[in-house]
PDB file of N, CA and C in Angstrom:
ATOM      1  N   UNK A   1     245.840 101.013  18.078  1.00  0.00           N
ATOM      2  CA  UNK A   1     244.786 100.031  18.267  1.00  0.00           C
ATOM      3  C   UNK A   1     244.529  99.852  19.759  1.00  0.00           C
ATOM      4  N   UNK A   2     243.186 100.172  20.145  1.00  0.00           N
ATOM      5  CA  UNK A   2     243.102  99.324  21.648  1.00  0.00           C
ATOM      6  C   UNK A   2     243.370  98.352  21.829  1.00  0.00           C
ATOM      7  N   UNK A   3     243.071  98.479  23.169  1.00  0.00           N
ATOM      8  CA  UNK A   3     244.226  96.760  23.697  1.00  0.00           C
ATOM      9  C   UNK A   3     243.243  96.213  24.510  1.00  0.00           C
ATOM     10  N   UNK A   4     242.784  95.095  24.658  1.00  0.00           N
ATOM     11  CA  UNK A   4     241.841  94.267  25.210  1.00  0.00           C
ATOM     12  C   UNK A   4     241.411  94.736  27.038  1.00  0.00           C
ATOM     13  N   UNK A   5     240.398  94.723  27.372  1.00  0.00           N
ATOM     14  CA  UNK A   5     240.292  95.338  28.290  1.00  0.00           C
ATOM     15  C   UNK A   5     239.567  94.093  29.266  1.00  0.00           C
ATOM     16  N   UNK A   6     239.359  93.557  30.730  1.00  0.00           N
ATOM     17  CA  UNK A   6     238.100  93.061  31.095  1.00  0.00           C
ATOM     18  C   UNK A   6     237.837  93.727  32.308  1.00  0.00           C
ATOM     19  N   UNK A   7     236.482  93.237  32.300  1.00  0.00           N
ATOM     20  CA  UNK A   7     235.482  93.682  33.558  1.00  0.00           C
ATOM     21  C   UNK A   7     235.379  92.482  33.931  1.00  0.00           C
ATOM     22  N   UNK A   8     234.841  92.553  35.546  1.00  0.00           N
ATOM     23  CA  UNK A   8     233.774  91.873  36.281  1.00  0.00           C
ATOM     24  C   UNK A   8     232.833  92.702  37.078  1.00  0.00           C
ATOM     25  N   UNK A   9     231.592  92.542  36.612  1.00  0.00           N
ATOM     26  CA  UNK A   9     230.810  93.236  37.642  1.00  0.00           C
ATOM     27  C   UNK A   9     230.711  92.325  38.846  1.00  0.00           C
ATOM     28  N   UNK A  10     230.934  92.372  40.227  1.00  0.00           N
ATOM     29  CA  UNK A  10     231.001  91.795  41.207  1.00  0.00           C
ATOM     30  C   UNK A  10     229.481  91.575  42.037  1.00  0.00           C
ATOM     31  N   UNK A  11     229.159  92.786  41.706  1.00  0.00           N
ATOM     32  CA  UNK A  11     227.647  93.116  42.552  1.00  0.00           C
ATOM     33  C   UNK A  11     226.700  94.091  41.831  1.00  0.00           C
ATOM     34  N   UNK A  12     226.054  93.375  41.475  1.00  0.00           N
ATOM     35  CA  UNK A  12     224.429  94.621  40.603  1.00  0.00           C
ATOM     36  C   UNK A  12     223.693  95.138  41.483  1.00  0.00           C
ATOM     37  N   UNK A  13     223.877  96.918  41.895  1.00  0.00           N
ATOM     38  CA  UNK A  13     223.027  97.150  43.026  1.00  0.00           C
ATOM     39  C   UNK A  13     221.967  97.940  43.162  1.00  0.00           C
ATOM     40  N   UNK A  14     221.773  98.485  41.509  1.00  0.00           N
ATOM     41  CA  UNK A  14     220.281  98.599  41.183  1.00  0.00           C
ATOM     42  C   UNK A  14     220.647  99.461  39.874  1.00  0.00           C
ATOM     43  N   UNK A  15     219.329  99.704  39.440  1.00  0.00           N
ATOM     44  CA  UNK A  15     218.982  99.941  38.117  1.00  0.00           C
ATOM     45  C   UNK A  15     218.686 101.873  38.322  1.00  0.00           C
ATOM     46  N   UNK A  16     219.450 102.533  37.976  1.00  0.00           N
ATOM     47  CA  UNK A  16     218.991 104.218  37.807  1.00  0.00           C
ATOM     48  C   UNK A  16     217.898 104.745  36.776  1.00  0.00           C
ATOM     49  N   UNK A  17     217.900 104.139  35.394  1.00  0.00           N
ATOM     50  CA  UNK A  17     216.834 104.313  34.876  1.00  0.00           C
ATOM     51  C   UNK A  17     216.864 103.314  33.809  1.00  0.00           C
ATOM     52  N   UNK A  18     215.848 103.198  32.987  1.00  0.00           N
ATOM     53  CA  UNK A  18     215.666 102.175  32.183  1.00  0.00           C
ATOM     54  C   UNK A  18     215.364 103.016  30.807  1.00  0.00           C
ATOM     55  N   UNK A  19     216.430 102.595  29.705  1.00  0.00           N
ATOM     56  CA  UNK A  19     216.653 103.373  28.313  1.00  0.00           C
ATOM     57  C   UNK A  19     215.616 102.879  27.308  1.00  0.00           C
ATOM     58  N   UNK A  20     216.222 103.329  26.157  1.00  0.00           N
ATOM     59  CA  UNK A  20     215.345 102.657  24.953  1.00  0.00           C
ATOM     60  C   UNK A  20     216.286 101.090  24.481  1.00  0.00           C
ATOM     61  N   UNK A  21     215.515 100.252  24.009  1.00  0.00           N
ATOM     62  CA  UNK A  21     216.278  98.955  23.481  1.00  0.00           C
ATOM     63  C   UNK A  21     217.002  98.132  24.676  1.00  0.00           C
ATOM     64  N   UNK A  22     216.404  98.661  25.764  1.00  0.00           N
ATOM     65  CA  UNK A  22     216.899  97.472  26.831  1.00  0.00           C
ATOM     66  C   UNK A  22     218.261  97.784  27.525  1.00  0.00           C
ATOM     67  N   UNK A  23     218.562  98.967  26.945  1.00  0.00           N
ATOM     68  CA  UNK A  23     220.188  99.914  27.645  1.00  0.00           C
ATOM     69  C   UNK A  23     220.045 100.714  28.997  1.00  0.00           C
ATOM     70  N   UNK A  24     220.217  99.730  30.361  1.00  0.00           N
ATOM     71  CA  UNK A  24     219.894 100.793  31.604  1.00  0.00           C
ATOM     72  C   UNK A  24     221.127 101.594  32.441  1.00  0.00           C
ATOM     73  N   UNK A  25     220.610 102.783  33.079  1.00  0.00           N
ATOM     74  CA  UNK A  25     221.922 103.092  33.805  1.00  0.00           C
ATOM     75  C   UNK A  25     221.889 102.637  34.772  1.00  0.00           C
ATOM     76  N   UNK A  26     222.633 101.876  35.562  1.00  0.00           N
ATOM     77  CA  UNK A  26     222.966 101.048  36.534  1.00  0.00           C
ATOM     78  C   UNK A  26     224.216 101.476  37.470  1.00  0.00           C
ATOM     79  N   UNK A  27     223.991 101.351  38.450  1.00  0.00           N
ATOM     80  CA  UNK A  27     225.019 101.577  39.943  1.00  0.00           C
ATOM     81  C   UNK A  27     225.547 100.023  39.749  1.00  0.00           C
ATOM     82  N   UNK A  28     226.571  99.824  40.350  1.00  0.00           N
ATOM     83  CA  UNK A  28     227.296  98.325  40.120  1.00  0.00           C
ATOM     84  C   UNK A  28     228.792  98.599  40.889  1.00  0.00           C
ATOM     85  N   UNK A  29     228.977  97.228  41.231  1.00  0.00           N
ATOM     86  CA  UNK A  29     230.426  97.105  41.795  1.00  0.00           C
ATOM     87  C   UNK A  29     231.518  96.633  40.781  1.00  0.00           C
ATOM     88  N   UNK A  30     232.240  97.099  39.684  1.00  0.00           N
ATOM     89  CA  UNK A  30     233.005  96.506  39.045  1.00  0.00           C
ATOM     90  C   UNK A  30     234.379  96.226  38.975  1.00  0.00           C
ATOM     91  N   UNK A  31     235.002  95.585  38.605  1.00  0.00           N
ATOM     92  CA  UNK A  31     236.372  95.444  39.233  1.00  0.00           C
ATOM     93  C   UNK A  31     236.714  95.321  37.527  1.00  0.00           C
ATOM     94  N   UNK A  32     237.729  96.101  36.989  1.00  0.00           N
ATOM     95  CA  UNK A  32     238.127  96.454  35.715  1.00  0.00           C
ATOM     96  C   UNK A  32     239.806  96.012  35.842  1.00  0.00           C
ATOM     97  N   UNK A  33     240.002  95.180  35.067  1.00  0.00           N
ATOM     98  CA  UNK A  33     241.685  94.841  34.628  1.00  0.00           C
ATOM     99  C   UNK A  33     241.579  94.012  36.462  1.00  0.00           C
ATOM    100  N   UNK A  34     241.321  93.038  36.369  1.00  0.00           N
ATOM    101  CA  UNK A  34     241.626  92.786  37.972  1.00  0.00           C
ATOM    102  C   UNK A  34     241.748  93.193  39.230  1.00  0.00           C
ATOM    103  N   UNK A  35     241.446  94.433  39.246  1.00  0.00           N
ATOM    104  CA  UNK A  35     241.908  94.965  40.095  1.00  0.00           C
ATOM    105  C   UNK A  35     240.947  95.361  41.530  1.00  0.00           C
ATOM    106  N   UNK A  36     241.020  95.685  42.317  1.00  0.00           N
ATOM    107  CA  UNK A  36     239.596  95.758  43.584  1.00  0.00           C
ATOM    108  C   UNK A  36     238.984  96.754  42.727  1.00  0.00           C
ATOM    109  N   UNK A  37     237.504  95.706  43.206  1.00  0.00           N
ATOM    110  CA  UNK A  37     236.148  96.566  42.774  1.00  0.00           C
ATOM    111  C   UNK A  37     235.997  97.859  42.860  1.00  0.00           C
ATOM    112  N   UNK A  38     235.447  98.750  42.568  1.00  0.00           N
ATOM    113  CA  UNK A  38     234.831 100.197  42.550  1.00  0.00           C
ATOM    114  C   UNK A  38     233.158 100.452  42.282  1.00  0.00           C
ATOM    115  N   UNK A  39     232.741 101.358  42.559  1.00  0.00           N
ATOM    116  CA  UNK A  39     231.542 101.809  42.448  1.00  0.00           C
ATOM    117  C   UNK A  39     231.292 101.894  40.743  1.00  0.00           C
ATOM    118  N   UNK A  40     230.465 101.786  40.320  1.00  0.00           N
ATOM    119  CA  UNK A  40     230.564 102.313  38.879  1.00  0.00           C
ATOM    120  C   UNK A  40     229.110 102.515  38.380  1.00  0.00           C
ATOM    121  N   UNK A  41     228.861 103.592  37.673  1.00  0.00           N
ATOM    122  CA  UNK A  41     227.784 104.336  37.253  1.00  0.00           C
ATOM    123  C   UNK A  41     227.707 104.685  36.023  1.00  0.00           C
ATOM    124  N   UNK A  42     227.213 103.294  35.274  1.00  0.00           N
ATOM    125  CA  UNK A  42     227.176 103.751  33.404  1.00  0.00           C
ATOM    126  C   UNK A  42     225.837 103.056  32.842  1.00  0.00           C
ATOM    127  N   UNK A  43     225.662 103.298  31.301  1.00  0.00           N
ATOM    128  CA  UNK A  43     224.991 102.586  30.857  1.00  0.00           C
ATOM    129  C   UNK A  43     225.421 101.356  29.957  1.00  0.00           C
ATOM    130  N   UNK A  44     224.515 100.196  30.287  1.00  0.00           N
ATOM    131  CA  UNK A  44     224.786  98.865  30.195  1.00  0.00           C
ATOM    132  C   UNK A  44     223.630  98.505  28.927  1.00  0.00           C
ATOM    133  N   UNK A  45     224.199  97.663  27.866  1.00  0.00           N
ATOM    134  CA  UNK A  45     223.591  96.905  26.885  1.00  0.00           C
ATOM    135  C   UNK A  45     222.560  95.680  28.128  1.00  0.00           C
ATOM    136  N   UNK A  46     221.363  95.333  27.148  1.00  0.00           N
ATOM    137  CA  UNK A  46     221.103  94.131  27.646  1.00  0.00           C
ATOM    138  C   UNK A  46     221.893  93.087  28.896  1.00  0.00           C
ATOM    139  N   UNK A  47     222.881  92.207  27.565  1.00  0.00           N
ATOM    140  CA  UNK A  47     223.724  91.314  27.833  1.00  0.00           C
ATOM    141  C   UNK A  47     225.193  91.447  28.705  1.00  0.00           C
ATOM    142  N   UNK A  48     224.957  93.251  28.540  1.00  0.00           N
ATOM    143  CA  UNK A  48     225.994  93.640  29.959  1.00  0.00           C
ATOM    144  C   UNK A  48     227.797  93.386  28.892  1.00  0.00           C
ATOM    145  N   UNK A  49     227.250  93.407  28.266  1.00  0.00           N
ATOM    146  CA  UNK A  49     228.575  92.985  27.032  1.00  0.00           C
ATOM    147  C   UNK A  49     229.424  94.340  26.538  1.00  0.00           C
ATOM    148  N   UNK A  50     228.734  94.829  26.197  1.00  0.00           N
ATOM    149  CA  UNK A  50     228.713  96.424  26.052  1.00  0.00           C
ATOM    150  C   UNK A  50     228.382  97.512  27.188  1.00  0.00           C
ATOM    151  N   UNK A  51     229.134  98.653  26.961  1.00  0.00           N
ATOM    152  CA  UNK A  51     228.723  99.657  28.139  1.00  0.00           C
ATOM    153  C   UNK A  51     228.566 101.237  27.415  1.00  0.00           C
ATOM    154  N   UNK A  52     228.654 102.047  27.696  1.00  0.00           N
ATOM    155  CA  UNK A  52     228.755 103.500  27.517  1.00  0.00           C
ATOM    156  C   UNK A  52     229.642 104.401  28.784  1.00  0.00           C
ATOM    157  N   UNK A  53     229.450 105.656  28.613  1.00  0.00           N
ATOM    158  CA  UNK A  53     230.349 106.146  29.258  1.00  0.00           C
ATOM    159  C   UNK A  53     229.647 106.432  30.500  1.00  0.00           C
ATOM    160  N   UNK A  54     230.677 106.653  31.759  1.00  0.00           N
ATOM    161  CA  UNK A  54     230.331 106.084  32.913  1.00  0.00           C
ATOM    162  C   UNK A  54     231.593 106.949  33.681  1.00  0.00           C
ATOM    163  N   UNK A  55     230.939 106.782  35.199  1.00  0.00           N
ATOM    164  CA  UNK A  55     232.151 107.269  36.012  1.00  0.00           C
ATOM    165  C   UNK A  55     232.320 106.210  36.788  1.00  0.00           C
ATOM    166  N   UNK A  56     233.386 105.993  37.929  1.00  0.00           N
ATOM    167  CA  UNK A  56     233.715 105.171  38.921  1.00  0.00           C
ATOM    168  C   UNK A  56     234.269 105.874  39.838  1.00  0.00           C
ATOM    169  N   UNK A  57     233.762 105.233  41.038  1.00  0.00           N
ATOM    170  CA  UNK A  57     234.354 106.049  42.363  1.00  0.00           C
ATOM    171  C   UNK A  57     234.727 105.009  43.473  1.00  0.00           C
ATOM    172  N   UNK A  58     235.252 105.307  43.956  1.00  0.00           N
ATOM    173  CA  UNK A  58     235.929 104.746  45.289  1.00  0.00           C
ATOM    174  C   UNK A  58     234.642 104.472  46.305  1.00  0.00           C
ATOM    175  N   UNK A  59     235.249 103.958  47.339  1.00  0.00           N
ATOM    176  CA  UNK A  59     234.220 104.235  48.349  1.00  0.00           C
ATOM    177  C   UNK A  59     233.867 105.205  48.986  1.00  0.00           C
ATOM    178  N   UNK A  60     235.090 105.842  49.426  1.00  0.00           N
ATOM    179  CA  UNK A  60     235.179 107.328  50.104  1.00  0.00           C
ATOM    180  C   UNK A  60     234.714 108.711  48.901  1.00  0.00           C
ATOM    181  N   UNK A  61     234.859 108.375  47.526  1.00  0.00           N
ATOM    182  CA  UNK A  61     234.261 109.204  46.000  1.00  0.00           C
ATOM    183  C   UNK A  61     233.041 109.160  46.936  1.00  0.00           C
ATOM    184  N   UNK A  62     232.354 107.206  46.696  1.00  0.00           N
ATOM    185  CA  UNK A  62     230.898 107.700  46.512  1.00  0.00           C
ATOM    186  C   UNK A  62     230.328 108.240  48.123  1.00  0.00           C
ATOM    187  N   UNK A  63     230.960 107.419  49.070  1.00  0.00           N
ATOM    188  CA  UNK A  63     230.287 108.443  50.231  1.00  0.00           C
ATOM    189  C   UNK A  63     230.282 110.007  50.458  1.00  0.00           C
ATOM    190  N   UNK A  64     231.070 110.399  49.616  1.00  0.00           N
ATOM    191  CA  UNK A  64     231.262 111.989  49.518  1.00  0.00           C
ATOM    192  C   UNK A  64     230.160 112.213  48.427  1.00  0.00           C
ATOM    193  N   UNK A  65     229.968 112.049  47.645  1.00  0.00           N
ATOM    194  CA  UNK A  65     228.843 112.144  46.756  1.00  0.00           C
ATOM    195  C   UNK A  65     227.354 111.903  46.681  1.00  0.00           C
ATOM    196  N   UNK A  66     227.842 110.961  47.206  1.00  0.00           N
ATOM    197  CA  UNK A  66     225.795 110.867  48.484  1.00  0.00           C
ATOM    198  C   UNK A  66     225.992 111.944  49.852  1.00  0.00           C
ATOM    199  N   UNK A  67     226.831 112.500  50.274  1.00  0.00           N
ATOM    200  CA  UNK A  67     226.636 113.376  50.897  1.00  0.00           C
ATOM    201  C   UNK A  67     226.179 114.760  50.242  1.00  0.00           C
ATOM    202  N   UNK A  68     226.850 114.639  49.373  1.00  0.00           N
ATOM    203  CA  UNK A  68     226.599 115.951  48.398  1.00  0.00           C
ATOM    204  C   UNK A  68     225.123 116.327  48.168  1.00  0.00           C
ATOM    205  N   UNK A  69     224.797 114.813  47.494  1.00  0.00           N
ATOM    206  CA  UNK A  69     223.597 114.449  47.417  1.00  0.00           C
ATOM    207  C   UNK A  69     222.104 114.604  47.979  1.00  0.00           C
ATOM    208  N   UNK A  70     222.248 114.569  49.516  1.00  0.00           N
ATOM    209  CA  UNK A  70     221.596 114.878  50.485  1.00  0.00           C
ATOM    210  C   UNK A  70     221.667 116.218  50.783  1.00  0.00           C
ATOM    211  N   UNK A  71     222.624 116.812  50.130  1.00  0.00           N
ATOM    212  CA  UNK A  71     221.991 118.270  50.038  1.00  0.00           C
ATOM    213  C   UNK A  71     221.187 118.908  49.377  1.00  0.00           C
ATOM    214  N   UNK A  72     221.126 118.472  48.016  1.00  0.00           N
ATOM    215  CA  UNK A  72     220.432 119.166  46.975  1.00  0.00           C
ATOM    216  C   UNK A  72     218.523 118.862  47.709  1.00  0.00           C
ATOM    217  N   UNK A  73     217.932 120.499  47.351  1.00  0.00           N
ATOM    218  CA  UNK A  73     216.747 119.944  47.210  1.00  0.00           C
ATOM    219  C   UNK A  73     216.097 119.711  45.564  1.00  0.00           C
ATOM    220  N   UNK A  74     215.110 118.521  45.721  1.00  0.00           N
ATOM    221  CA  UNK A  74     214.532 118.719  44.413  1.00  0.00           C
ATOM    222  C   UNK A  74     213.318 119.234  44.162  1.00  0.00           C
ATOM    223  N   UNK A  75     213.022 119.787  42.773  1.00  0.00           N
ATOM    224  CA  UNK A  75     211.379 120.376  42.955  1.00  0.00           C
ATOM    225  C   UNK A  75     210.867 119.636  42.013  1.00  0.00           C
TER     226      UNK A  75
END
């Protein structure tokens, strides 16, 4: 059986895209089981109650990853 889990999202720092039924993927600062915040990149219910699957990164993750980032071109 799972075992009870909590979040706090600390900081909402924008919206990546907007789903069907009000489910967006969202960038966010969350801090999971108490612990210092992290970057986190999932999709969120409405009420933020519910989530989907998602990654989390550090600070030094995501600054390496927006570097990455700034490489790609897009067409």
């Amino acid at each position: 059986m799972a075992e009870d889990f909590s979040f706090e999202i600390v900081k909402k720092i924008g919206t990546v895209a907007e789903g069907k039924g009000g489910w967006n993927i969202e960038l966010n600062l969350v801090s999971w089981g108490g612990r210092p915040a992290k970057y986190d990149l999932r999709s969120w219910s409405p009420d933020h109650q519910k989530m989907g699957k998602g990654s989390t990164f550090s600070k030094d993750e995501l600054i390496s990853l927006k570097k990455l980032l700034d490489t790609i071109q897009i067409e």
